[in-house]
C-alpha atoms as a PDB file:
ATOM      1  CA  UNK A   1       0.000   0.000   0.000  1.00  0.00           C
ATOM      2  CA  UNK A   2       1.062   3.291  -0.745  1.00  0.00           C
ATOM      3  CA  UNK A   3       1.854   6.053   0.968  1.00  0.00           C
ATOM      4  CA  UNK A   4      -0.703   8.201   0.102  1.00  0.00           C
ATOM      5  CA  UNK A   5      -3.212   6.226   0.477  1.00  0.00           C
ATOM      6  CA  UNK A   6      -2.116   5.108   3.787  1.00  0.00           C
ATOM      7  CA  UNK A   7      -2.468   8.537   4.770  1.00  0.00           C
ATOM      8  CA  UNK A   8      -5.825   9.287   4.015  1.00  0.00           C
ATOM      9  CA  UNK A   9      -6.977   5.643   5.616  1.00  0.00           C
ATOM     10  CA  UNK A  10      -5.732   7.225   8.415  1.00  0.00           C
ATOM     11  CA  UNK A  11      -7.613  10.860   7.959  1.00  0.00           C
ATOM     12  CA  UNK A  12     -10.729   9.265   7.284  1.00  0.00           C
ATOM     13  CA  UNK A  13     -10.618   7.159  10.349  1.00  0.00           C
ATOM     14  CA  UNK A  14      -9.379  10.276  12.412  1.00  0.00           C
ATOM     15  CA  UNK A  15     -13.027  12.234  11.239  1.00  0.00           C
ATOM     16  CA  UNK A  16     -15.050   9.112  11.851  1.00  0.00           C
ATOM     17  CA  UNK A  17     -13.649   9.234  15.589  1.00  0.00           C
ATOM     18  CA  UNK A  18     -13.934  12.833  15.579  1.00  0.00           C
ATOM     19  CA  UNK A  19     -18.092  12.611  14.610  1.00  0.00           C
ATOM     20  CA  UNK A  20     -18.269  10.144  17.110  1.00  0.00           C
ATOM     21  CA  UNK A  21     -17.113  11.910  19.693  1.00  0.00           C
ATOM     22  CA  UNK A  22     -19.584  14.645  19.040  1.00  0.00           C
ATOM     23  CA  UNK A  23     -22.579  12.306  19.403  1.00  0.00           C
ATOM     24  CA  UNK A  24     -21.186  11.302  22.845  1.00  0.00           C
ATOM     25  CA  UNK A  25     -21.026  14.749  24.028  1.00  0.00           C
ATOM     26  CA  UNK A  26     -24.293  15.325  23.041  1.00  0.00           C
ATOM     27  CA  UNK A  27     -24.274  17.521  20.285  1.00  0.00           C
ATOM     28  CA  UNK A  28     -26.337  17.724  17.830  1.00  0.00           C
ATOM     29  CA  UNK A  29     -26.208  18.970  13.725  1.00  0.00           C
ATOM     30  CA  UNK A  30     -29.411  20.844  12.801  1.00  0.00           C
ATOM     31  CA  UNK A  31     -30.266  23.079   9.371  1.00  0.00           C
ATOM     32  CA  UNK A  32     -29.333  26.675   9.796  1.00  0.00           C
ATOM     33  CA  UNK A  33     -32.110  28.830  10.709  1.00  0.00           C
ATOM     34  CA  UNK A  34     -32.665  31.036   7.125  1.00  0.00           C
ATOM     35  CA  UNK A  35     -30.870  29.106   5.533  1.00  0.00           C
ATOM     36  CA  UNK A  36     -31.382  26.167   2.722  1.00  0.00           C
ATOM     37  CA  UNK A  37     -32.191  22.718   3.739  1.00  0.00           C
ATOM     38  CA  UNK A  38     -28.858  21.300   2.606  1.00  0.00           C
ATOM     39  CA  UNK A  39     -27.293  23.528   4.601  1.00  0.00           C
ATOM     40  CA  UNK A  40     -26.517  22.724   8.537  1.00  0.00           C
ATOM     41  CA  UNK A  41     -25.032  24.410  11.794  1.00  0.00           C
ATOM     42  CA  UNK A  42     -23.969  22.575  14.845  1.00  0.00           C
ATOM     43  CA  UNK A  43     -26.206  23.482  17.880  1.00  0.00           C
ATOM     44  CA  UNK A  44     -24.497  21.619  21.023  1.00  0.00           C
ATOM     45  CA  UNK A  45     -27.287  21.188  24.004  1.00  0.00           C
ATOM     46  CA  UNK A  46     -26.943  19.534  27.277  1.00  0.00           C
ATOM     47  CA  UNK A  47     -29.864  17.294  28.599  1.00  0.00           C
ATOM     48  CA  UNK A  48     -31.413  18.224  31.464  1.00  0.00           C
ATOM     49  CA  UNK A  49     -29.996  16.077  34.795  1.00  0.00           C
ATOM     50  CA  UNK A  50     -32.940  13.724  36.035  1.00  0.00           C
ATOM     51  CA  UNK A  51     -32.795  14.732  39.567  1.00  0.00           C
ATOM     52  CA  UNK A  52     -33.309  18.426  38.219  1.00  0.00           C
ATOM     53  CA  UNK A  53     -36.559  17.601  36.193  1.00  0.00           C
ATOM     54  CA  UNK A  54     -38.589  17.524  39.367  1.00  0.00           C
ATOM     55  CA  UNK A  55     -38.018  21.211  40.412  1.00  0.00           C
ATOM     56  CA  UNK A  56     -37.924  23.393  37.814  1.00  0.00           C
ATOM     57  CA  UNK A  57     -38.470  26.842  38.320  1.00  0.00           C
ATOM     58  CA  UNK A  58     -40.716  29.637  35.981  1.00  0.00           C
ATOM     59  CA  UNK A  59     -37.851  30.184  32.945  1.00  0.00           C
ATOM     60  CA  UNK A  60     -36.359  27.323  33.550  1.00  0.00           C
ATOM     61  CA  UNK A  61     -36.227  24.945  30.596  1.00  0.00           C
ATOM     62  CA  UNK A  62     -36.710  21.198  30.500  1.00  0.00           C
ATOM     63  CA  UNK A  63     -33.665  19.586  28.164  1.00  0.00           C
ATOM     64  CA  UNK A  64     -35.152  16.419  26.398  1.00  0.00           C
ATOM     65  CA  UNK A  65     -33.059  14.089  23.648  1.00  0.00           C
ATOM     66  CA  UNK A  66     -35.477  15.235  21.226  1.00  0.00           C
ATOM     67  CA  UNK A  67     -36.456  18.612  21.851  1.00  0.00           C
ATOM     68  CA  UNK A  68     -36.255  21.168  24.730  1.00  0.00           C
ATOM     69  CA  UNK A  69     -39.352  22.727  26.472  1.00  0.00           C
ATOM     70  CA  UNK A  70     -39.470  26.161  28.704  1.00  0.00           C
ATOM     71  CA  UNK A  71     -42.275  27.074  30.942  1.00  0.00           C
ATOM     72  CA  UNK A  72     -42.272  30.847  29.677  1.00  0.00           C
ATOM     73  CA  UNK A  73     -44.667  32.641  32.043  1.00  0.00           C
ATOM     74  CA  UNK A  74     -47.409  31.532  34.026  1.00  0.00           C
ATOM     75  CA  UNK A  75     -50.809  34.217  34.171  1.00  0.00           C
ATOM     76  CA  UNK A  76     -53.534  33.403  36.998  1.00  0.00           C
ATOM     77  CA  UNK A  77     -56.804  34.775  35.954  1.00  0.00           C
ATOM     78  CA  UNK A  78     -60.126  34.944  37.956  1.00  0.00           C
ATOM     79  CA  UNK A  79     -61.399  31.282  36.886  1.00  0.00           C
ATOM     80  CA  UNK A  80     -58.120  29.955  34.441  1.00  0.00           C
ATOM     81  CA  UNK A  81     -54.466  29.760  34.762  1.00  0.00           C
ATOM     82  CA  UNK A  82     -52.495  30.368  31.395  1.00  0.00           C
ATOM     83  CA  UNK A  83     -49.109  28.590  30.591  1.00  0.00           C
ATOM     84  CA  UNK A  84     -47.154  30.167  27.876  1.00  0.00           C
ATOM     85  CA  UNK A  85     -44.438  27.695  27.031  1.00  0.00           C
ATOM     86  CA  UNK A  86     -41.963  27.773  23.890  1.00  0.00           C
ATOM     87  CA  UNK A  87     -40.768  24.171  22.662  1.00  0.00           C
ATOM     88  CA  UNK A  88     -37.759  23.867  20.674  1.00  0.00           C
ATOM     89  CA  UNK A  89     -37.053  20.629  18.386  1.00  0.00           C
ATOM     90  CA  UNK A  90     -33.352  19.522  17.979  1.00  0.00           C
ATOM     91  CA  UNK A  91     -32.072  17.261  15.158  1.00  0.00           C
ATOM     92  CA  UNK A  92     -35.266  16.047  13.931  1.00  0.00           C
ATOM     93  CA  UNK A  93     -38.859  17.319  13.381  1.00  0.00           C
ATOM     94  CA  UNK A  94     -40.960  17.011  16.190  1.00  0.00           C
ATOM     95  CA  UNK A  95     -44.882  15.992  16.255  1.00  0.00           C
ATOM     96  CA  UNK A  96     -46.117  17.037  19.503  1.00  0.00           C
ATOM     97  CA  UNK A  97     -49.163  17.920  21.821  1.00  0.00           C
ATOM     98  CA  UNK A  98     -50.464  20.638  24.117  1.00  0.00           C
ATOM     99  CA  UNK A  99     -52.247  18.262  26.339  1.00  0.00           C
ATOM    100  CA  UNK A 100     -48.539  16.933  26.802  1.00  0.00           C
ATOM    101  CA  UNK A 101     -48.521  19.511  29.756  1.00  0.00           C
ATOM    102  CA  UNK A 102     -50.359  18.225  32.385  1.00  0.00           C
ATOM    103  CA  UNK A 103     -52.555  20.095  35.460  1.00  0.00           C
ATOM    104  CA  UNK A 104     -56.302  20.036  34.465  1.00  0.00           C
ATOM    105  CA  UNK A 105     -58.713  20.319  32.420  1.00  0.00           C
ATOM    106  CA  UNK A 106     -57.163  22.216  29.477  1.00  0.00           C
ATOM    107  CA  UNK A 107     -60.083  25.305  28.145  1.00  0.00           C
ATOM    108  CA  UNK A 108     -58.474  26.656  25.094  1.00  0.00           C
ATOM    109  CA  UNK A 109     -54.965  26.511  23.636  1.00  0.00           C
ATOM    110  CA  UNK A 110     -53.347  29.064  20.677  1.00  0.00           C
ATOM    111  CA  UNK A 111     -51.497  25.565  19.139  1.00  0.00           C
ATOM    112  CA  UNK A 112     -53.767  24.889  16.601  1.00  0.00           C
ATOM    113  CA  UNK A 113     -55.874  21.790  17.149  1.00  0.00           C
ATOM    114  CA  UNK A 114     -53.369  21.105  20.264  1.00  0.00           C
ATOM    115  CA  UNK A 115     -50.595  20.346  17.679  1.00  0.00           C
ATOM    116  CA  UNK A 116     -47.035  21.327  18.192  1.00  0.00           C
ATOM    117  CA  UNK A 117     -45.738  20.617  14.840  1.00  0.00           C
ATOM    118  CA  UNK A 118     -41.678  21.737  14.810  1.00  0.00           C
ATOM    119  CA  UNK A 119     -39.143  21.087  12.042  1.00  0.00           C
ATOM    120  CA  UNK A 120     -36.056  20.064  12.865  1.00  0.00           C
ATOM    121  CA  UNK A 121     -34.317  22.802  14.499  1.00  0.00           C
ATOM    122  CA  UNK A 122     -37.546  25.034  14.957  1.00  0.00           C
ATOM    123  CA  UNK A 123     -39.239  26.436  17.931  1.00  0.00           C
ATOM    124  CA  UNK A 124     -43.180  27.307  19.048  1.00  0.00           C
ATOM    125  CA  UNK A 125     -44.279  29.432  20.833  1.00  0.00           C
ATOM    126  CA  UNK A 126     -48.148  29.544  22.627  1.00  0.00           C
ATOM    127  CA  UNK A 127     -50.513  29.287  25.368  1.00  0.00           C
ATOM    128  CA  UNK A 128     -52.566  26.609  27.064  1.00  0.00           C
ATOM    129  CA  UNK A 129     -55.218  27.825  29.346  1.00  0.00           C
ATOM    130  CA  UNK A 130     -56.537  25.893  32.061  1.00  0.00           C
ATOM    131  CA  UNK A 131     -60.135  25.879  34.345  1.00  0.00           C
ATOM    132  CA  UNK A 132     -59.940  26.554  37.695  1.00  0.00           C
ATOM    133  CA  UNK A 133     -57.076  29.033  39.078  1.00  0.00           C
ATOM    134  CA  UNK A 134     -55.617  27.212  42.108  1.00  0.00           C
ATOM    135  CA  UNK A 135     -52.833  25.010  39.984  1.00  0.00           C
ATOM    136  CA  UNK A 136     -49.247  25.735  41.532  1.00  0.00           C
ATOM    137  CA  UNK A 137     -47.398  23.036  39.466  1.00  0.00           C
ATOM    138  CA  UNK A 138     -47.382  21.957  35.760  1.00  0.00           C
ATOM    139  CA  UNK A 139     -45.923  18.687  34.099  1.00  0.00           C
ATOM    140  CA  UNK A 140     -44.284  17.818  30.416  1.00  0.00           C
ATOM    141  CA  UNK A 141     -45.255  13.880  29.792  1.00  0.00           C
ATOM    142  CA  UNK A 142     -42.411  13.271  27.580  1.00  0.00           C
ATOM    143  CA  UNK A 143     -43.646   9.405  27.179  1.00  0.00           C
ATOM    144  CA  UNK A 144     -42.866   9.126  30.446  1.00  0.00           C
ATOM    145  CA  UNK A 145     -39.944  11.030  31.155  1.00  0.00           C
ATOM    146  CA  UNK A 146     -41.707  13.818  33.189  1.00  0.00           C
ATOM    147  CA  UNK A 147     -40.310  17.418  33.990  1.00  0.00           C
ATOM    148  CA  UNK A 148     -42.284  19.072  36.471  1.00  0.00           C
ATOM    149  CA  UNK A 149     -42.243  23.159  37.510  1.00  0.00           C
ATOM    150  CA  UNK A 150     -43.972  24.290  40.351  1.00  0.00           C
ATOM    151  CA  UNK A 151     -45.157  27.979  41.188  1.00  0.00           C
ATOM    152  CA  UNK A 152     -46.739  30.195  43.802  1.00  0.00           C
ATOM    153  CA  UNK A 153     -50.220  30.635  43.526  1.00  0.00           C
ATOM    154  CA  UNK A 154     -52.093  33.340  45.699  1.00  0.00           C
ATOM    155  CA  UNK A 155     -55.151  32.329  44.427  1.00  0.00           C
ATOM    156  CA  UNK A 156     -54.778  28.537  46.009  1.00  0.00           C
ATOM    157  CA  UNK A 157     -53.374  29.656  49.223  1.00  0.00           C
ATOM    158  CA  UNK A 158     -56.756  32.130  49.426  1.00  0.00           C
ATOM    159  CA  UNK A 159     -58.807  29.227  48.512  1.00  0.00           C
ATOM    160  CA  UNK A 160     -56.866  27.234  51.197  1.00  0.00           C
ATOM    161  CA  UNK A 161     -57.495  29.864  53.650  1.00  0.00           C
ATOM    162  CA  UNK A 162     -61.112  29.830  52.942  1.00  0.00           C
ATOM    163  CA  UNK A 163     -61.449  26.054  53.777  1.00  0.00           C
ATOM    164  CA  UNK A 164     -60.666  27.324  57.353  1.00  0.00           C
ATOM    165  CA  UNK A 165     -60.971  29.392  60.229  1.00  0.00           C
ATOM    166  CA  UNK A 166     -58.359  31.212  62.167  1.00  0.00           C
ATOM    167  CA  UNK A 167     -58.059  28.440  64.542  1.00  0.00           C
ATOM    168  CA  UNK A 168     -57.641  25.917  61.884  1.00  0.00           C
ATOM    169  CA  UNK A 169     -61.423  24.748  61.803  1.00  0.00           C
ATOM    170  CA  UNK A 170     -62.332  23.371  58.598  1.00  0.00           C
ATOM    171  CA  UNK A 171     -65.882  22.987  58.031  1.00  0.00           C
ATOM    172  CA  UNK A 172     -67.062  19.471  57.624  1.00  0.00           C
ATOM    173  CA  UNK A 173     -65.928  18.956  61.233  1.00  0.00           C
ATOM    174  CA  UNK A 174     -67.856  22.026  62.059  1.00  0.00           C
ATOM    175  CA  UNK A 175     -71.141  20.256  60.761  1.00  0.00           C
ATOM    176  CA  UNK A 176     -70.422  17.178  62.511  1.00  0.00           C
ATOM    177  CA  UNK A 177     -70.151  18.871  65.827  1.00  0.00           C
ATOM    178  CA  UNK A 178     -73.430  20.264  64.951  1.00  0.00           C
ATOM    179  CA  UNK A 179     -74.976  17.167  64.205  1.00  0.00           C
ATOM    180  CA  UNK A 180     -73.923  15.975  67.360  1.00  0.00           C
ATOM    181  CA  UNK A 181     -75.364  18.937  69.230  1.00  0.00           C
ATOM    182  CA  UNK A 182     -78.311  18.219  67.332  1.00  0.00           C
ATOM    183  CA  UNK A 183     -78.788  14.361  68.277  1.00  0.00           C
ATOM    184  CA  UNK A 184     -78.625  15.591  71.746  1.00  0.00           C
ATOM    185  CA  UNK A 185     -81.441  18.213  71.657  1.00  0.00           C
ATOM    186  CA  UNK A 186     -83.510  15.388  69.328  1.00  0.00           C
ATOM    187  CA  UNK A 187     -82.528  12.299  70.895  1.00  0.00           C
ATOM    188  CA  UNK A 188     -85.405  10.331  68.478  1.00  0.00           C
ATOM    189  CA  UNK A 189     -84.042  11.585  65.061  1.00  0.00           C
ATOM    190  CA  UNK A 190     -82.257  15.011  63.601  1.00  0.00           C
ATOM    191  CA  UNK A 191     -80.761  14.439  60.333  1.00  0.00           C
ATOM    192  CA  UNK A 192     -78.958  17.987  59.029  1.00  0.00           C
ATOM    193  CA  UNK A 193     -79.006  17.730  55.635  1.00  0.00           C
ATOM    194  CA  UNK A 194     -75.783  19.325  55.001  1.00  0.00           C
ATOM    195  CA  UNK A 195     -74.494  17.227  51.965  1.00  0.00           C
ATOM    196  CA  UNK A 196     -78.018  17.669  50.255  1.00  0.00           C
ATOM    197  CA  UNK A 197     -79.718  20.565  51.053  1.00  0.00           C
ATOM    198  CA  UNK A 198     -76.563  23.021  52.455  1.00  0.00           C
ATOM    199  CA  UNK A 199     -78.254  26.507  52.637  1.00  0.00           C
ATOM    200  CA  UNK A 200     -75.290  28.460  54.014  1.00  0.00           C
ATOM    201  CA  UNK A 201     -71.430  27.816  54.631  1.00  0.00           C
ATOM    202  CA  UNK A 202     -69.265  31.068  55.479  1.00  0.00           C
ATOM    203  CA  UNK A 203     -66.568  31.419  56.765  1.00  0.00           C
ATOM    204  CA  UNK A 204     -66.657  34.439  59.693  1.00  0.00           C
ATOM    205  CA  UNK A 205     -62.833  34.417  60.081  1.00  0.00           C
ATOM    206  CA  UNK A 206     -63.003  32.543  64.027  1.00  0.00           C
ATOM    207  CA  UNK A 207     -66.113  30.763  63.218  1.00  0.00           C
ATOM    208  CA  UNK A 208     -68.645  28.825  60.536  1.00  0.00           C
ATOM    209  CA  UNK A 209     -72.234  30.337  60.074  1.00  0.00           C
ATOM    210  CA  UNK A 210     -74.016  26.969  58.816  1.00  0.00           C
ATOM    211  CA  UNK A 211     -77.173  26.398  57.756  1.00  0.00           C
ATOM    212  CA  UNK A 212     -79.073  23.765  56.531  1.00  0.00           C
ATOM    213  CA  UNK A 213     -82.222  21.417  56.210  1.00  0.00           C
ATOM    214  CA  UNK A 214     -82.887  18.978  58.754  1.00  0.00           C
ATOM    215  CA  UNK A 215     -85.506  15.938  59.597  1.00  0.00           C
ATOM    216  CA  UNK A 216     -86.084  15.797  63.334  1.00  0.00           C
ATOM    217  CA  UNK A 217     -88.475  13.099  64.592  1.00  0.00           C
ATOM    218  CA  UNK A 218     -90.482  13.363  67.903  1.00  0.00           C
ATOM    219  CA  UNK A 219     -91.181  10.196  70.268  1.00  0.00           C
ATOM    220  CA  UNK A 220     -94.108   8.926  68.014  1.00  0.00           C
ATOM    221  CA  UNK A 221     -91.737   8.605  65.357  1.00  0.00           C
ATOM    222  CA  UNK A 222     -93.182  10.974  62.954  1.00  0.00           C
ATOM    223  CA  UNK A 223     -90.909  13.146  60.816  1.00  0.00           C
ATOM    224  CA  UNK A 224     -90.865  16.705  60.124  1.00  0.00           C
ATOM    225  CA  UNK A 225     -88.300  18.814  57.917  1.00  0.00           C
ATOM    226  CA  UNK A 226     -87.033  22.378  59.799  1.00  0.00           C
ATOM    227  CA  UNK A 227     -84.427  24.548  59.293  1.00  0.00           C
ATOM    228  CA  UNK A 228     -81.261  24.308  60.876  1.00  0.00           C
ATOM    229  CA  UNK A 229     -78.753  27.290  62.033  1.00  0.00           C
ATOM    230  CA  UNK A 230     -75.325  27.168  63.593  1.00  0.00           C
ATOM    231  CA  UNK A 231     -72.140  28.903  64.757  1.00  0.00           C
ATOM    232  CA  UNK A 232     -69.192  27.090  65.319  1.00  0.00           C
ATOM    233  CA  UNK A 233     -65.950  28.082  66.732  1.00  0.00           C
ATOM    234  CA  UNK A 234     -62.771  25.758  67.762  1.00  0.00           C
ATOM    235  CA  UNK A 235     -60.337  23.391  66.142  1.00  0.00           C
ATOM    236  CA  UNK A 236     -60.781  20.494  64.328  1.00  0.00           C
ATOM    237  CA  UNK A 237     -60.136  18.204  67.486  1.00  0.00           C
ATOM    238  CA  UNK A 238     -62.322  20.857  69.595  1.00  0.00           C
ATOM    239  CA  UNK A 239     -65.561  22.390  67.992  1.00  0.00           C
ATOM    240  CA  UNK A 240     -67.365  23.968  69.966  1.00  0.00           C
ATOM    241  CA  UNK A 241     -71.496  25.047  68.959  1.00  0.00           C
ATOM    242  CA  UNK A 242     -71.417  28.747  70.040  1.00  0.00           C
ATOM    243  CA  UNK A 243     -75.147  29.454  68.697  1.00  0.00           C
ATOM    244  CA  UNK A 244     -77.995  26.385  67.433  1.00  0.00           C
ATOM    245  CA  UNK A 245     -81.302  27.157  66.037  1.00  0.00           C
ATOM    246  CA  UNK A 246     -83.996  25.087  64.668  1.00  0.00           C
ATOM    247  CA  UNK A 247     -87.175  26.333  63.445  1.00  0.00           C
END
């Protein structure tokens, strides 16, 4: 063998090794932006660590083999909760979804049809809108592989806050200590209606104002449906029936 072409045995070798090494690292070769489809750029990108994926932050973006996600902005309306994310394809086109981003029942979206359609090397932008407000976490299914970012959400903790009084008392056990106080005072039947016919439920800030239907029965047996009213104060462990009215 010759020389010369022992020499460019060995070049050719030397490039193979070279592209291989590239794929290790992790880059990845992906048509210019602007330019034609024969032409390429390299565009190196780092996947995401797993143990990372769990807590990402508003911003942050999600590094997949594929394709890359970024959780943009999040916008908390009265009744919805609006993700804008951008999704960015790497070496090959990507088919995707909007529903991909899980936390609820998904209202509207500006992908058309829910379709992320990228080409290789291209990005979306958009928005998927949610019902309800009270979300404070949202996760990419990427078949599996899940990257999850999680968010303050004033509107949950107020809706938390609402669930209970200053002293903690959340308002199921407030009904139950009225029923109790009921049974007492009717010994021979007082059903409160309060899963079925709840007429009021507010919160007074150290106390529940409840209201409700209930069936009492006297010592003949015989039923009658009244009206029911209540104040509770306490702690879960410790309601206490402040005010009871039945007429």
């Amino acid at each position: 063998m010759g020389k010369g072409k022992r020499a460019a045995i060995i070049v050719a070798v030397l490039i193979a090794l070279a592209a291989i090494g590239r794929g290790i690292a992790g880059e990845s070769t992906v048509p210019a932006r602007g330019g034609d489809a024969g032409e390429t750029q390299e565009a190196a990108y780092e996947l995401t660590p797993e143990e990372d994926l769990g807590g990402m932050q508003i911003g942050q973006t999600a590094v997949f083999e594929p394709y890359e996600v970024t959780l943009e902005s999040v916008e908390i309306g009265d009744d919805t909760l609006t993700a804008t994310i951008t999704v960015r394809a790497h070496g090959e086109a990507q088919s995707l979804k909007a529903k991909f981003l899980k936390g609820g029942s998904i209202a509207e979206t500006s992908f058309e049809d829910g379709a992320i359609e990228l080409a290789a090397g291209g990005s979306a932008t958009g928005t998927i809108t949610y019902s309800g407000n009270t979300l404070t976490s949202l996760t990419w299914d990427n078949w599996g592989h899940e990257a999850t970012w999680t968010f303050e959400n004033a509107a949950k903790d107020a809706a938390d806050a609402a669930k209970r009084t200053s002293q903690g008392l959340e308002a199921p056990y407030a009904w139950q200590a009225v029923e109790a106080y009921g049974a007492r005072e009717y010994p021979y039947g007082f059903d409160l209606n309060w899963w079925t016919e709840k007429l009021a439920e507010d919160n007074q800030g150290d106390s529940w104002y409840l209201k409700a239907t209930v069936d009492i029965r006297n010592e003949n047996g015989k039923k009658a449906k009244h009206t029911c009213e209540a104040v509770v104060e306490g702690t879960n462990e410790d309601p206490q029936v402040t005010y009871f009215i039945v007429y």
